[in-house]
Protein backbone atom coordinates (compact mmCIF):
# COMPACT_ATOMS: atom_id res chain seq x y z
CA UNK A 1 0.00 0.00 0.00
CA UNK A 2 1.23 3.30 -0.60
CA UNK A 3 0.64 6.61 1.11
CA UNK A 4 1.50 9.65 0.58
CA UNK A 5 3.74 11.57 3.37
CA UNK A 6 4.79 14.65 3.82
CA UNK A 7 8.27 16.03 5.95
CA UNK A 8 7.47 17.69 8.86
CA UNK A 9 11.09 18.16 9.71
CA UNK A 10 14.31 17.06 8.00
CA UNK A 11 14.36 13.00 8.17
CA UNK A 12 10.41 13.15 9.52
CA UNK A 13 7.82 11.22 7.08
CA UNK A 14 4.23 11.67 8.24
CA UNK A 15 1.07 10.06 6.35
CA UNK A 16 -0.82 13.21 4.71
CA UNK A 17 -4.53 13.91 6.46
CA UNK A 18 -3.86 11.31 8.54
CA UNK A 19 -4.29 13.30 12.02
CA UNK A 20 -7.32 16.45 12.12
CA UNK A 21 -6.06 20.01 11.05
CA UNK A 22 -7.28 21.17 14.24
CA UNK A 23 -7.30 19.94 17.89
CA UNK A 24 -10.12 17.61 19.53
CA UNK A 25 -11.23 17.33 22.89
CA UNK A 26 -9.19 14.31 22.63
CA UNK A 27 -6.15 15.83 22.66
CA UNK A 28 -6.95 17.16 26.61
CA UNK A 29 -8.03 14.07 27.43
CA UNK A 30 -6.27 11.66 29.85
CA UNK A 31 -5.78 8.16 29.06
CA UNK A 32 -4.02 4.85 30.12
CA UNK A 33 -0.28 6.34 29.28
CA UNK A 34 -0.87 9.85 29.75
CA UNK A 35 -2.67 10.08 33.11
CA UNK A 36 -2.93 13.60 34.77
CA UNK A 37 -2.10 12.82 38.13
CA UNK A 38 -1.06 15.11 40.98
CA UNK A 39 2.48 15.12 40.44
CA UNK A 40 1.96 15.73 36.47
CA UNK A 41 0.76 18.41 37.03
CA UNK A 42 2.36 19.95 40.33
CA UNK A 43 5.54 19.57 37.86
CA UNK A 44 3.48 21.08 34.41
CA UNK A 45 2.92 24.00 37.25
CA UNK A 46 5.83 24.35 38.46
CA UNK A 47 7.15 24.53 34.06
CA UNK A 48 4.72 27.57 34.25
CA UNK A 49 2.60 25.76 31.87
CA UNK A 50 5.12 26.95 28.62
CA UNK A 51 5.28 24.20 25.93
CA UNK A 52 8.82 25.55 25.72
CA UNK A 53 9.73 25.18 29.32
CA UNK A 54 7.89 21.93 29.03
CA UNK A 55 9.33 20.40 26.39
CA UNK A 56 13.29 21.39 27.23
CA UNK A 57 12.91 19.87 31.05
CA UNK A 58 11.37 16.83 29.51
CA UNK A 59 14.47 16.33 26.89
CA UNK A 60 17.02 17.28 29.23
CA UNK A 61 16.02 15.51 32.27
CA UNK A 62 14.93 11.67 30.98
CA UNK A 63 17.26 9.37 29.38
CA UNK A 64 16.51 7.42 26.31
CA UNK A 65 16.42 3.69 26.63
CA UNK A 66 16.21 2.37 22.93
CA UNK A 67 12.63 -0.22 22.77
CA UNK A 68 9.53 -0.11 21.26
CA UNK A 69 6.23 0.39 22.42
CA UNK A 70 4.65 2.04 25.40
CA UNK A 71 6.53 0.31 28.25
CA UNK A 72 5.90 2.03 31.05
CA UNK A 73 3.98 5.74 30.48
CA UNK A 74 4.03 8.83 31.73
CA UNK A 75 3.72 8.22 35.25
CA UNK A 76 6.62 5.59 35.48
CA UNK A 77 8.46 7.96 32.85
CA UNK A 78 8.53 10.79 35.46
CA UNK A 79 9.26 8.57 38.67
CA UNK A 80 12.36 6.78 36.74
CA UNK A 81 13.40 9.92 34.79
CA UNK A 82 14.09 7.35 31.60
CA UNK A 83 12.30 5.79 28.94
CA UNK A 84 11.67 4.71 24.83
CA UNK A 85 10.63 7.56 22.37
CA UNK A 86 6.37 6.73 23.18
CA UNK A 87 7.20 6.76 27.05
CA UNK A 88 8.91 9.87 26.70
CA UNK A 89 6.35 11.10 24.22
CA UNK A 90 3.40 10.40 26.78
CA UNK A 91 5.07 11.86 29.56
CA UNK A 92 5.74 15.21 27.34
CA UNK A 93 1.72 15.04 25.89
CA UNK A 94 0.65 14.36 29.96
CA UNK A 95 2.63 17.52 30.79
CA UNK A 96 1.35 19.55 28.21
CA UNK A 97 -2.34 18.61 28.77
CA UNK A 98 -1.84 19.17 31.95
CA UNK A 99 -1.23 22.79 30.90
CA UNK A 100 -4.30 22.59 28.87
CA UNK A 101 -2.07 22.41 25.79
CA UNK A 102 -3.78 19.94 23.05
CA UNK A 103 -0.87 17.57 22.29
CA UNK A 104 -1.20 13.91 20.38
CA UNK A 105 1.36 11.54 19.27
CA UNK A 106 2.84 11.14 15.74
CA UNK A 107 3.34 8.06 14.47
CA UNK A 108 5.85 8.09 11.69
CA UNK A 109 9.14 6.95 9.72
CA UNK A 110 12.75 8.41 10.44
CA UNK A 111 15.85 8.64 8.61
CA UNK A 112 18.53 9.43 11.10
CA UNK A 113 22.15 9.48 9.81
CA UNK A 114 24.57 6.50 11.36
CA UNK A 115 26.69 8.49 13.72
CA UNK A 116 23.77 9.77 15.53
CA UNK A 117 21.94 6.45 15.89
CA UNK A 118 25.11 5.14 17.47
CA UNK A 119 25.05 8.05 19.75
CA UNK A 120 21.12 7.86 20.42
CA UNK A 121 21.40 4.15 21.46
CA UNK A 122 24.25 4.66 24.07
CA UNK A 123 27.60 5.91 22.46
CA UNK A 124 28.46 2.83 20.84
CA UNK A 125 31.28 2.56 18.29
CA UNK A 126 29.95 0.52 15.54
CA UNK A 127 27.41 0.66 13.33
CA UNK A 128 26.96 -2.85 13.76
CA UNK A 129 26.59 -2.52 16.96
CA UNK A 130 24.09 0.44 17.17
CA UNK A 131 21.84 -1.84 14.32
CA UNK A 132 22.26 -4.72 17.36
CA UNK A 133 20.98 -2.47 19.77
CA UNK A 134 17.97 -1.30 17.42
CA UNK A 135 17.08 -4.86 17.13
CA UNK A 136 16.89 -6.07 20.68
CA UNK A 137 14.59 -3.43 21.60
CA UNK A 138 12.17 -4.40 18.89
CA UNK A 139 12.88 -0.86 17.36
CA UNK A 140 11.64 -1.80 13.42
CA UNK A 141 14.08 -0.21 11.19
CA UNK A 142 16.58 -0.62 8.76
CA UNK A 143 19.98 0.07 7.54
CA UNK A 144 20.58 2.25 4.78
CA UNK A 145 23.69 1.53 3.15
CA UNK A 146 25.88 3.33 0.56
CA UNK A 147 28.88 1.89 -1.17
CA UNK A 148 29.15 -0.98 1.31
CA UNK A 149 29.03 1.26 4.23
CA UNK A 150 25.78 2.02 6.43
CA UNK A 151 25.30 5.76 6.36
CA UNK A 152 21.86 6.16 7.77
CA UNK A 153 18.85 4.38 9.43
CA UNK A 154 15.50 4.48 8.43
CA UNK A 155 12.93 3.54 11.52
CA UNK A 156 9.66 3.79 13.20
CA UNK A 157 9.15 6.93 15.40
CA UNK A 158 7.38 8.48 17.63
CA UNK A 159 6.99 12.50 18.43
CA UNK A 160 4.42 14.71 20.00
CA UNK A 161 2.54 17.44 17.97
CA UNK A 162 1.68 20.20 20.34
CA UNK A 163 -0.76 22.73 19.32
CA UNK A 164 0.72 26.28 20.43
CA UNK A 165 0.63 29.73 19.66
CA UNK A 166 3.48 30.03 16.87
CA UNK A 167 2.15 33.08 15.28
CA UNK A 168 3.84 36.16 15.74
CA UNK A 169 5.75 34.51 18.97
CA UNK A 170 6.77 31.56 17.03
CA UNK A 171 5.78 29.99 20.50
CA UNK A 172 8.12 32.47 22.81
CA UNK A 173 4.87 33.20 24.44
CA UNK A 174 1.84 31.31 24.86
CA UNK A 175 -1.39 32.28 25.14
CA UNK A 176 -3.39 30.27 22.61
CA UNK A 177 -3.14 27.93 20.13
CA UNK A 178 -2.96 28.23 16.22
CA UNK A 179 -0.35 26.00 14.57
CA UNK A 180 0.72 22.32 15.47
CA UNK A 181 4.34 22.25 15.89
CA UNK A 182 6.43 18.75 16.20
CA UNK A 183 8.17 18.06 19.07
CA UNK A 184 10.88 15.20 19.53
CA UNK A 185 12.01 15.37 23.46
CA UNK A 186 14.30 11.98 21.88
């Protein structure tokens, strides 16, 4: 089957019109990973509610731990201050919510160029070994290789869309939402 995509950032392949142009009430909501509890959002308080703030405290302050799948969710995401790209997504979309900040996930396919993957999955020295890694985390990608050498690798992602006021601010200030912007806290 093929589908058309279009690149929300460099590397970032999203299916077109497959998420709404503009928010739903869904995108508040709580749900099974991204429950606002007490401490969610005591800490999307204490961010000041900024989707800036928010999203630079969640990026700097969790490590990445390279699996597939939500694992553990927001709520274990913020006690262990680690998880995959969805736990780490659901813990940024709880925070933002939180903040009454419409946020969803984004479900896509990533080309990320060798020497960062190796870097992403734990500093490793080898392509080989960053492809290794990749694999036993159930991560689905694959290697893209030019004249014998791997150069790049193409894989399933996840990021959060956050619906925040980019226009004239270009989200320096927040008061309402017109524009949904990508956000990869991995």
């Amino acid at each position: 089957v093929l589908m058309a995509t279009a690149e929300v950032l460099p590397g970032l392949l999203v299916p077109l019109a497959s998420l709404p142009a503009t928010p739903t009430s869904e995108d508040l909501a709580p749900n099974e990973d991204v429950p606002l509890t007490a401490e969610v959002r005591a800490l999307a308080a204490s961010l000041g509610h900024h989707p800036v703030t928010i999203f630079n405290w969640v990026h700097e302050t969790n490590a990445f731990l390279p699996t597939y799948g939500s694992i553990q969710g927001a709520s274990l995401t913020l006690q262990t201050k680690r998880g995959n790209a969805f736990d780490t997504a659901s813990l940024l979309i709880a925070l933002l919510r939180a903040g009454q900040i419409h946020a969803r996930y984004v479900l896509g396919t990533v080309e990320i160029p060798i020497d960062r993957v190796m870097n992403w999955v734990g500093g490793v020295l080898h392509p080989e070994a960053a492809l290794h890694v990749l694999g036993q985390g159930g991560i689905p990608h694959v290697a893209l290789v030019q004249g014998g050498v791997v150069t790049a690798v193409k894989l399933e992602h996840v990021w959060v869309e956050a619906w925040v006021d980019f226009f004239p601010s270009q989200g320096a200030i927040h008061r309402q939402g017109d524009t949904w912007i990508p956000l990869d806290a991995r």
